[in-house]
N, C-alpha and C. Protein backbone atom coordinates (compact mmCIF):
# COMPACT_ATOMS: atom_id res chain seq x y z
N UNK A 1 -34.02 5.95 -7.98
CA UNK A 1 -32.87 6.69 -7.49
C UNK A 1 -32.57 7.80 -8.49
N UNK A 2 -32.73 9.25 -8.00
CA UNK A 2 -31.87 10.35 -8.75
C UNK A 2 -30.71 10.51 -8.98
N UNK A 3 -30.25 10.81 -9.67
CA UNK A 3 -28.48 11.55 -9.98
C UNK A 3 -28.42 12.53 -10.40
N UNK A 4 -27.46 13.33 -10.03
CA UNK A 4 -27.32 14.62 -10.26
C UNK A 4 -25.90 15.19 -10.46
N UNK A 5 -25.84 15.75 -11.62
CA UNK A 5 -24.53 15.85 -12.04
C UNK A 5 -24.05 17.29 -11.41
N UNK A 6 -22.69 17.15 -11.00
CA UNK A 6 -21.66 17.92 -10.10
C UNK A 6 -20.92 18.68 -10.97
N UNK A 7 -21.08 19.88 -11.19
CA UNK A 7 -20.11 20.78 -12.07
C UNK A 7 -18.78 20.94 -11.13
N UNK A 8 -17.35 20.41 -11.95
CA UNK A 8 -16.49 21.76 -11.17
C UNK A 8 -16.22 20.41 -10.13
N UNK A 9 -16.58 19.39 -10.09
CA UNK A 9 -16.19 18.04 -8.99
C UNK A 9 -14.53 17.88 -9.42
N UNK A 10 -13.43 18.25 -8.65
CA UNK A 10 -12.51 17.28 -8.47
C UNK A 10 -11.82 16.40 -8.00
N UNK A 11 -11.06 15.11 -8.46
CA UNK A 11 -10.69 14.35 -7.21
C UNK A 11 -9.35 14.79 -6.63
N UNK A 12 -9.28 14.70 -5.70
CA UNK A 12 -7.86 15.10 -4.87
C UNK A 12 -7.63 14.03 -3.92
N UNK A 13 -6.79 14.37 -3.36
CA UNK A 13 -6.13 13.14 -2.62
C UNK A 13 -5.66 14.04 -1.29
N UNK A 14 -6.69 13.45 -0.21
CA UNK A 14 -6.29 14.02 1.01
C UNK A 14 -5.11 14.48 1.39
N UNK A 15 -4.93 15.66 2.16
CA UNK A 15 -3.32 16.12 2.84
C UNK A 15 -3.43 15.19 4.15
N UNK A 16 -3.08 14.29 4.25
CA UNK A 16 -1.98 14.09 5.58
C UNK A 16 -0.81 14.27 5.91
N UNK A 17 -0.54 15.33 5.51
CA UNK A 17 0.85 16.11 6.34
C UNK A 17 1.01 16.27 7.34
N UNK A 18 -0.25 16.71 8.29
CA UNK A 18 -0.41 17.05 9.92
C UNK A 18 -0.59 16.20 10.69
N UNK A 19 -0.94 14.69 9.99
CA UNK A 19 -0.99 13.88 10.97
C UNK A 19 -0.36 12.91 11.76
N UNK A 20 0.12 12.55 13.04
CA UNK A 20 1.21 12.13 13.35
C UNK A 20 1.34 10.33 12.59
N UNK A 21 2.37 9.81 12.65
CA UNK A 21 2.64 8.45 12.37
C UNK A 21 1.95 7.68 13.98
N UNK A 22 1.03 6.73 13.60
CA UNK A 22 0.89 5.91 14.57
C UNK A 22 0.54 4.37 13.95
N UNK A 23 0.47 3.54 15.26
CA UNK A 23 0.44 1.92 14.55
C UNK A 23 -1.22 2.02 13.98
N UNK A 24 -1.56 1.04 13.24
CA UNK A 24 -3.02 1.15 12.64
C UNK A 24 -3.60 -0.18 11.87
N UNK A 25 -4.22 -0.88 11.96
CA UNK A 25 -4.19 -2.05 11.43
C UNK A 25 -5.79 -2.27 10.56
N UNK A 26 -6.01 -3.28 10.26
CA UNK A 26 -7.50 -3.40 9.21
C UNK A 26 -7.59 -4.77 8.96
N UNK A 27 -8.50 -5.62 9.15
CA UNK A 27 -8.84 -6.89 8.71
C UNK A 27 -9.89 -6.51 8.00
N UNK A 28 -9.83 -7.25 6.94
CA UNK A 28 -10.75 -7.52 5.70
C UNK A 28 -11.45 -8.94 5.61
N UNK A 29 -12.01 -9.42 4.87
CA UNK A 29 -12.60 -10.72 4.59
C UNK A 29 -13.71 -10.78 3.35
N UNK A 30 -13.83 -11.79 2.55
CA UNK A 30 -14.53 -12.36 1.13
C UNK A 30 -14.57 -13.44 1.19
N UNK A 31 -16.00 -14.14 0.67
CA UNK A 31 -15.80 -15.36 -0.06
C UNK A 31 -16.06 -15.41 -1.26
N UNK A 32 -16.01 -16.54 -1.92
CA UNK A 32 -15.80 -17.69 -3.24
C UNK A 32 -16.72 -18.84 -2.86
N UNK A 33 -17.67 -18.91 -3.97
CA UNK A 33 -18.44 -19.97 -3.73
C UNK A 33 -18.29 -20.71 -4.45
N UNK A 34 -18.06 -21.81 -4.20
CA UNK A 34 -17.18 -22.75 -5.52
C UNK A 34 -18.03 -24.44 -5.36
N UNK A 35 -18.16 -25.39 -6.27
CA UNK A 35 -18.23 -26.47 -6.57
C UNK A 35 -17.99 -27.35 -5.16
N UNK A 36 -18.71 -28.24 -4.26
CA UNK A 36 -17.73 -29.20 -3.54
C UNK A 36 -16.92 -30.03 -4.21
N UNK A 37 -16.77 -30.17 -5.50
CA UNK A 37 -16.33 -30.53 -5.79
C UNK A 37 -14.77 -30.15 -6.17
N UNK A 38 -14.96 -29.18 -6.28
CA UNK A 38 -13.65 -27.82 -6.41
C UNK A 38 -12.72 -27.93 -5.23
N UNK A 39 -13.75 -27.47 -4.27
CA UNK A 39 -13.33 -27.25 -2.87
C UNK A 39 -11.82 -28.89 -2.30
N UNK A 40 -13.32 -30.16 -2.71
CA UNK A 40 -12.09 -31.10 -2.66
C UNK A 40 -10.96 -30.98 -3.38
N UNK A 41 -10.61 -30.60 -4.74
CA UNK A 41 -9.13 -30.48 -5.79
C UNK A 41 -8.49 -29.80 -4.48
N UNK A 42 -9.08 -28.56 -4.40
CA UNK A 42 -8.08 -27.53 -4.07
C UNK A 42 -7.49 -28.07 -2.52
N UNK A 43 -8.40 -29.08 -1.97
CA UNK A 43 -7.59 -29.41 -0.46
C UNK A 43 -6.64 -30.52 -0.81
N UNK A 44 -6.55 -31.48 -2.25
CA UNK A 44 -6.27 -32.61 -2.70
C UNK A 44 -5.28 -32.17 -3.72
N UNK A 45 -5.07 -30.79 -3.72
CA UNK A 45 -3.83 -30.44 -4.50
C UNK A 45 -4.33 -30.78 -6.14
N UNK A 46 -5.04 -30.87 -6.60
CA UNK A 46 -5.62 -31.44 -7.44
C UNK A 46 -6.09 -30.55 -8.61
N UNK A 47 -5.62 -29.04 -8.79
CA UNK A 47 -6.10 -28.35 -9.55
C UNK A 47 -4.86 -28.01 -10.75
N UNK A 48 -5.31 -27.92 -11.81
CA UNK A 48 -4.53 -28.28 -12.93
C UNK A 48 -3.19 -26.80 -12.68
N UNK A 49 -3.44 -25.60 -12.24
CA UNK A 49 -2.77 -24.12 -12.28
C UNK A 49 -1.66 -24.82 -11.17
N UNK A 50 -2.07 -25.26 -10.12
CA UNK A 50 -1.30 -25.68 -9.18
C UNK A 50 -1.61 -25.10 -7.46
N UNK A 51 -0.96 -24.79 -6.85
CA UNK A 51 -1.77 -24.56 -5.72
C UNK A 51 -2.48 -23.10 -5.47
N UNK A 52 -3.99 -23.40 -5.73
CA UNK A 52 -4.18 -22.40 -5.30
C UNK A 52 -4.36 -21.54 -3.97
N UNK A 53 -4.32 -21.99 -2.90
CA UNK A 53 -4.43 -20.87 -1.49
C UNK A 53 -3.12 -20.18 -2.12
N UNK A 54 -1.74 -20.88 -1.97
CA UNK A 54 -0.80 -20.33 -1.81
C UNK A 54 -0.23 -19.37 -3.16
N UNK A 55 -0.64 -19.56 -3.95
CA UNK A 55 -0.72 -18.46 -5.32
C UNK A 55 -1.58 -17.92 -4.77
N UNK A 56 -2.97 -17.59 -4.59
CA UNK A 56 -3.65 -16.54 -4.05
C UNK A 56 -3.20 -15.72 -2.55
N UNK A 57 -2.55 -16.39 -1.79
CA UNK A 57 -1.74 -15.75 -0.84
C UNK A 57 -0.64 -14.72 -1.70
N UNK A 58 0.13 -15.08 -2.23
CA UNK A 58 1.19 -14.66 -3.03
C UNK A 58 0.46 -13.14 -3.60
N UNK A 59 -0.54 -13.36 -4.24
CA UNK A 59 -1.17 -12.42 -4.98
C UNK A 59 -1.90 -11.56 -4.33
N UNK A 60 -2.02 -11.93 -3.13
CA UNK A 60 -2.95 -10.98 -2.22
C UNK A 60 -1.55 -10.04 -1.70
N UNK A 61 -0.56 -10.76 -1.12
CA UNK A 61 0.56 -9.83 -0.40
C UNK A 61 1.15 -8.68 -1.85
N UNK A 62 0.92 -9.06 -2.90
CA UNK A 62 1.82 -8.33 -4.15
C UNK A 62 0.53 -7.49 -4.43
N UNK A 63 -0.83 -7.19 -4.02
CA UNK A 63 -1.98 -6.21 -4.19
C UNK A 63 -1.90 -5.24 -3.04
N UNK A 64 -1.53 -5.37 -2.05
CA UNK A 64 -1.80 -4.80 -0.96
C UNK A 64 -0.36 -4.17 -0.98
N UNK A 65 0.64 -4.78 -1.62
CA UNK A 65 1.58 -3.89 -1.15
C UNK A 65 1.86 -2.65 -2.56
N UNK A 66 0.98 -2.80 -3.72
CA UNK A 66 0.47 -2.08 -4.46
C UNK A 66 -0.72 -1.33 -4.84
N UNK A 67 -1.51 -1.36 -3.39
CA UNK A 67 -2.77 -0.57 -3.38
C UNK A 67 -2.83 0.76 -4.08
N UNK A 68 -1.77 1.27 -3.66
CA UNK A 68 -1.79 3.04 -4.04
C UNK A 68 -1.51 3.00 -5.70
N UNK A 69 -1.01 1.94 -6.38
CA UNK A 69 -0.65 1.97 -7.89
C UNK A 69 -1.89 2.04 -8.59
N UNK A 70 -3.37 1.26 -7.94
CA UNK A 70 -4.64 0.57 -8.68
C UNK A 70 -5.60 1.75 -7.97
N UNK A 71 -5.47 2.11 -6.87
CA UNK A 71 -6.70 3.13 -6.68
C UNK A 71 -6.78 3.96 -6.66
N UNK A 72 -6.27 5.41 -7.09
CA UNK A 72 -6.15 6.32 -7.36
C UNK A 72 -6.05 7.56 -6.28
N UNK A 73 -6.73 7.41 -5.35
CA UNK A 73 -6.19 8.19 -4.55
C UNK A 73 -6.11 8.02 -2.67
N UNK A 74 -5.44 6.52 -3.24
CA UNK A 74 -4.71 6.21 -2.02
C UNK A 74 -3.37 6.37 -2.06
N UNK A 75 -2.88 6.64 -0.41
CA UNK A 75 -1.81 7.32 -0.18
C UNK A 75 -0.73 5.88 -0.50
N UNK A 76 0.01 6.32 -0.78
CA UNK A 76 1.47 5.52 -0.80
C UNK A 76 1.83 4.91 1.16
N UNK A 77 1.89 3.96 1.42
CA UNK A 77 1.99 3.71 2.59
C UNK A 77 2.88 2.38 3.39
N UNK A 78 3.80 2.89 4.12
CA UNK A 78 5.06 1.69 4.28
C UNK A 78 3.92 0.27 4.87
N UNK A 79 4.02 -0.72 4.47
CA UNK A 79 3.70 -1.89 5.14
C UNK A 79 4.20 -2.75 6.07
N UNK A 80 3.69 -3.10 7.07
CA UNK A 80 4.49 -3.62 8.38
C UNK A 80 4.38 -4.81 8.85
N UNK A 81 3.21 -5.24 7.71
CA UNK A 81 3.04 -6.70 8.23
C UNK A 81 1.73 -7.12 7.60
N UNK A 82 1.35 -8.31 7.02
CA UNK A 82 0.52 -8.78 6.39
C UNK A 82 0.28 -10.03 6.91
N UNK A 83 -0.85 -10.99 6.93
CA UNK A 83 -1.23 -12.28 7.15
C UNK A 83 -2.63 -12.46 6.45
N UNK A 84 -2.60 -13.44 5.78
CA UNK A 84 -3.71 -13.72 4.35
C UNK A 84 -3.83 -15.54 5.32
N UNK A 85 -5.24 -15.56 5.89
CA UNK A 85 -5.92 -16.86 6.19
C UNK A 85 -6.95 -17.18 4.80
N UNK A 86 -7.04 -18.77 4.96
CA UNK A 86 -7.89 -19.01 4.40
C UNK A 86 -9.04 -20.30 4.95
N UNK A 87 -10.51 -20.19 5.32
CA UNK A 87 -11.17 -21.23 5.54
C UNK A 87 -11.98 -21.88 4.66
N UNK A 88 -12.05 -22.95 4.53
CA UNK A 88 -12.60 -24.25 3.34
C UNK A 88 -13.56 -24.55 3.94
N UNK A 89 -14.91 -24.41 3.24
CA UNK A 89 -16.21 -24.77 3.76
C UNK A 89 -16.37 -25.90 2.97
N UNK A 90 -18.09 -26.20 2.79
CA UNK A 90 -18.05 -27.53 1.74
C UNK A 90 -18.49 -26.60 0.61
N UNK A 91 -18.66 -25.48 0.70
CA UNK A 91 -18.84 -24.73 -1.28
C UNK A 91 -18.57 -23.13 -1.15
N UNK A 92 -17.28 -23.26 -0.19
CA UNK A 92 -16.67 -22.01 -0.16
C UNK A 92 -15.56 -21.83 0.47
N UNK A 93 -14.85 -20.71 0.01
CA UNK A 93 -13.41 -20.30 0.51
C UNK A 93 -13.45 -19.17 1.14
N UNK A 94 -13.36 -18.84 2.49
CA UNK A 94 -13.26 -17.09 3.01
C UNK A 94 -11.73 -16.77 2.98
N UNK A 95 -11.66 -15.89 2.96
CA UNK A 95 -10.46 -15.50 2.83
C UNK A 95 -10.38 -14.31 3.82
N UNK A 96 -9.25 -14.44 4.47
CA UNK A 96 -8.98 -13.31 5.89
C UNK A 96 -7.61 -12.33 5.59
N UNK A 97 -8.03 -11.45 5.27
CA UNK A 97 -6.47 -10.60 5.67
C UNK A 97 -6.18 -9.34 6.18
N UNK A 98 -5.31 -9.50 7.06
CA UNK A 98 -4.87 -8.47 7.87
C UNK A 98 -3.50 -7.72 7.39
N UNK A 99 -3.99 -6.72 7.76
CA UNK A 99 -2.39 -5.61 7.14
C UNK A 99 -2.38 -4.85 8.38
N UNK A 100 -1.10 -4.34 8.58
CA UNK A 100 -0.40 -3.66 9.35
C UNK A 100 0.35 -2.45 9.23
N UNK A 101 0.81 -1.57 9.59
CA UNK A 101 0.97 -0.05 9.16
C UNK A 101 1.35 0.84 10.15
N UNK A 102 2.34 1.28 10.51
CA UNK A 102 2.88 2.61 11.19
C UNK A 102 2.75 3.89 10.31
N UNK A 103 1.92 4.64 10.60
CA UNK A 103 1.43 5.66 9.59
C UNK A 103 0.62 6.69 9.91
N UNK A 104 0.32 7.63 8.34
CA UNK A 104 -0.84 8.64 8.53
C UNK A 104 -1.73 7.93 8.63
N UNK A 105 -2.17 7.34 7.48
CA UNK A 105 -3.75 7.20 7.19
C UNK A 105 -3.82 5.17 7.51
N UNK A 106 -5.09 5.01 7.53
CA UNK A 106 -5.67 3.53 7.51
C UNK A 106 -4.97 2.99 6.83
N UNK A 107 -5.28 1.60 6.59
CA UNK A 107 -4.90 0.31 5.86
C UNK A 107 -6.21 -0.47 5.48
N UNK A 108 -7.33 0.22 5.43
CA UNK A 108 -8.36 -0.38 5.04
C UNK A 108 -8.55 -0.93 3.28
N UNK A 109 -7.97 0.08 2.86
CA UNK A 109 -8.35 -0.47 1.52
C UNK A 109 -7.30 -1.48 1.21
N UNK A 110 -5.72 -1.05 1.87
CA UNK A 110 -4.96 -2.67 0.95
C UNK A 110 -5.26 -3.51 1.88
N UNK A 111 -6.59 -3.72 2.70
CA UNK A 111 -6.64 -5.06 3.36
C UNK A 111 -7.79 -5.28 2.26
N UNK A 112 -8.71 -4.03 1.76
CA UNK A 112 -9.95 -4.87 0.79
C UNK A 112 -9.43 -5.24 -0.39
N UNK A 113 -8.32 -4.45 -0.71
CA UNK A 113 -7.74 -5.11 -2.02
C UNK A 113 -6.58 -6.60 -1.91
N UNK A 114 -6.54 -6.78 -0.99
CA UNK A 114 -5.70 -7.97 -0.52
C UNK A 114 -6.93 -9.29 -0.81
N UNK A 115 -7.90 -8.67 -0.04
CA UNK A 115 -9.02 -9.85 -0.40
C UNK A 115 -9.39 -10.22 -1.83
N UNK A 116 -9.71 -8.74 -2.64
CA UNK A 116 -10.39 -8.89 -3.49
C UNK A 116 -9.55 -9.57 -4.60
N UNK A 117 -8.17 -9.31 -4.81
CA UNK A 117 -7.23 -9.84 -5.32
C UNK A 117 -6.78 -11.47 -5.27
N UNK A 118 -7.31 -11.78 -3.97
CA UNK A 118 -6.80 -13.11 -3.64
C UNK A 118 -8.18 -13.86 -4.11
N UNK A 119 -9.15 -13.41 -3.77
CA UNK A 119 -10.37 -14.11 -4.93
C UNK A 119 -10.58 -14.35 -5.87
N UNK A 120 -9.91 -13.11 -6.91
CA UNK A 120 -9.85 -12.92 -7.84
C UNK A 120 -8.92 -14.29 -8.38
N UNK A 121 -7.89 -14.40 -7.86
CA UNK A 121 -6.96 -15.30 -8.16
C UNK A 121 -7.40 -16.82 -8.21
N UNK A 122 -8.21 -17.03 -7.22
CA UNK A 122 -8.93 -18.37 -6.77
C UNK A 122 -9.92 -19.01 -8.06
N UNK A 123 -10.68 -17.49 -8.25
CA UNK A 123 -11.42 -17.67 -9.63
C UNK A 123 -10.48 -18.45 -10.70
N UNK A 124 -9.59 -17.39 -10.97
CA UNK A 124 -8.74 -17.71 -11.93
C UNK A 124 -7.83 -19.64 -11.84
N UNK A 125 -7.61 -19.82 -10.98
CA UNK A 125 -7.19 -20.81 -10.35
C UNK A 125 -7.91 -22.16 -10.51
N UNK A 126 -9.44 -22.08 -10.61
CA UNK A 126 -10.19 -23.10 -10.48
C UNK A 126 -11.16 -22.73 -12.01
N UNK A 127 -11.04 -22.11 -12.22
CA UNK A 127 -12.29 -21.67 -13.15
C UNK A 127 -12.45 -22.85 -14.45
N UNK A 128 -10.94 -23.55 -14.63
CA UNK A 128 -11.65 -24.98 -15.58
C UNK A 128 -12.72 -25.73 -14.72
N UNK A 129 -12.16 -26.10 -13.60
CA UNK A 129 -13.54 -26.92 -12.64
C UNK A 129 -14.75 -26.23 -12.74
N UNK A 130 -14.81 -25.24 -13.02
CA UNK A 130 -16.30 -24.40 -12.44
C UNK A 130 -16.82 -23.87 -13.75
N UNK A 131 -16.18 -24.05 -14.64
CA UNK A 131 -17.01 -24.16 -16.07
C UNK A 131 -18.23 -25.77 -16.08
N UNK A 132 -19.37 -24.36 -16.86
CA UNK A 132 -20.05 -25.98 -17.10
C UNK A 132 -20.41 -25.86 -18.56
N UNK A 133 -21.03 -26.81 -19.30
CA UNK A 133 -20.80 -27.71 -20.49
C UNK A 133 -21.14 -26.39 -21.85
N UNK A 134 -20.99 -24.79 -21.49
CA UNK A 134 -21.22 -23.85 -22.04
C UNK A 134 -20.13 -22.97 -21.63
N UNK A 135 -19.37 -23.06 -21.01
CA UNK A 135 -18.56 -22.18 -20.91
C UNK A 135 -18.43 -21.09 -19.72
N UNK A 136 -20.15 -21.26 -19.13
CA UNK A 136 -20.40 -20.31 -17.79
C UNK A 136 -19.93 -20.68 -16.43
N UNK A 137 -20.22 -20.04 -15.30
CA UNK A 137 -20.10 -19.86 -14.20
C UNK A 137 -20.97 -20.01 -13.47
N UNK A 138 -22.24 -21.03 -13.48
CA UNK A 138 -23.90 -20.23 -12.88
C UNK A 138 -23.16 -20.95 -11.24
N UNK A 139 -22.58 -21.78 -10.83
CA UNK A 139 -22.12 -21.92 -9.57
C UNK A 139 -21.56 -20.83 -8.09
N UNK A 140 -19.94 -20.22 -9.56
CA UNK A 140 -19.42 -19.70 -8.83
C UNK A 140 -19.73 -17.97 -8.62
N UNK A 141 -19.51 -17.40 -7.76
CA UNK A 141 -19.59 -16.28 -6.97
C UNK A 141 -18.79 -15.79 -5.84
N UNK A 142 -18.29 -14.49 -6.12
CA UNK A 142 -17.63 -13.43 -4.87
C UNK A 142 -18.85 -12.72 -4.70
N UNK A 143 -18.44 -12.71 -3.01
CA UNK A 143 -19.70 -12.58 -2.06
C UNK A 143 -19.04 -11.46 -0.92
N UNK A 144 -19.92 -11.11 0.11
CA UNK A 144 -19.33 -10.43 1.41
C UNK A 144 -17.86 -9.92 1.41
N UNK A 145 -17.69 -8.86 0.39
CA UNK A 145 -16.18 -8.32 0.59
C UNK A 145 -16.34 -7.21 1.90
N UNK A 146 -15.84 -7.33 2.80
CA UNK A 146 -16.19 -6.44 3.70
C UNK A 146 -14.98 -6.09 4.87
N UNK A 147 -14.83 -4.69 5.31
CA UNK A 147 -13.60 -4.61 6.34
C UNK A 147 -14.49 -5.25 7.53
N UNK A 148 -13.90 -6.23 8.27
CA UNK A 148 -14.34 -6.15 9.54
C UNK A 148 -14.16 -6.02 11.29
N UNK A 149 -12.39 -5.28 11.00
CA UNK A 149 -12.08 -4.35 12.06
C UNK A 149 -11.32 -3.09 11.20
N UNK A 150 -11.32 -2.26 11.88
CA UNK A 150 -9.62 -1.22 11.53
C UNK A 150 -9.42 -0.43 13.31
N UNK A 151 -8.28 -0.52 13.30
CA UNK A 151 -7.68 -0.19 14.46
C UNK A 151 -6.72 0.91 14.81
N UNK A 152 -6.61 1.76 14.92
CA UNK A 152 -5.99 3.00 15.10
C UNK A 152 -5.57 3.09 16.63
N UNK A 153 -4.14 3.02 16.81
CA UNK A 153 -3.83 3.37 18.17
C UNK A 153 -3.57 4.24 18.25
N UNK A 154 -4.24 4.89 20.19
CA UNK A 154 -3.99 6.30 20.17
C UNK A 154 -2.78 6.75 21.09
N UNK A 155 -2.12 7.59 20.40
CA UNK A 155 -0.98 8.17 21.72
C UNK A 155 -1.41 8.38 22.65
């Protein structure tokens, strides 16, 4: 792969001034590949931090409704509604979230940062279980961060 350096590149941050307010929505989704053994604590309440879905819920709604603070040139954008799922496999956690938005622009990224945040948290959450007898991780893994609708209604 080549690269090629860009003289004179700056970043800016799109004008949506002209564009009307409409409803607009974005589901996201990630997993966490974790220990079955993990997987049982966390359905058995059993993890030393305390619960994790619902701290990672918590932390996903407080990312998304601070998207525009962490990525630089996303727009500032009212939020209208959020819902953070979570499904328990036997050596994984997906995580689902949807955001909502009357607006200019998408909601795609605080639905990827809703995910990525709430994984992030899960890590953090379990990561004594998922240490092994060195201190590593060779188990665990974030996987498939990916939008997999966005919805724009049209007048």
């Amino acid at each position: 792969m080549k690269f090629s350096h860009i003289e004179g590149d700056k970043a800016r941050m799109v004008d949506i001034s002209n564009k009307e307010d409409v409803s607009r929505s974005a589901k996201a989704s990630g997993d966490i590949q974790l220990k079955p053994e993990t997987i049982e604590a966390i359905k058995n309440k059993k993890i030393i931090k305390g619960s994790v879905l619902e701290t990672a819920r918590i932390a996903s709604i407080m990312a998304i409704k601070n998207t525009s603070s962490v990525i630089p040139m996303c727009h500032q954008i009212p939020i209208t509604g959020i819902d953070v799922q979570f499904d328990l496999a036997h050596d994984n956690v997906k995580v689902i979230v949807d955001v909502k938005t009357v607006g200019k622009t998408g909601v795609e990224m605080e639905a990827l940062h809703g995910v990525s945040v709430a994984l992030l948290t899960i890590w953090d959450m379990v990561k004594s279980a998922e240490k092994d007898d060195t201190g590593n991780y060779p188990f665990t893994a974030i996987k498939n961060i990916r939008v997999l609708e966005k919805i724009k209604e049209r007048k």
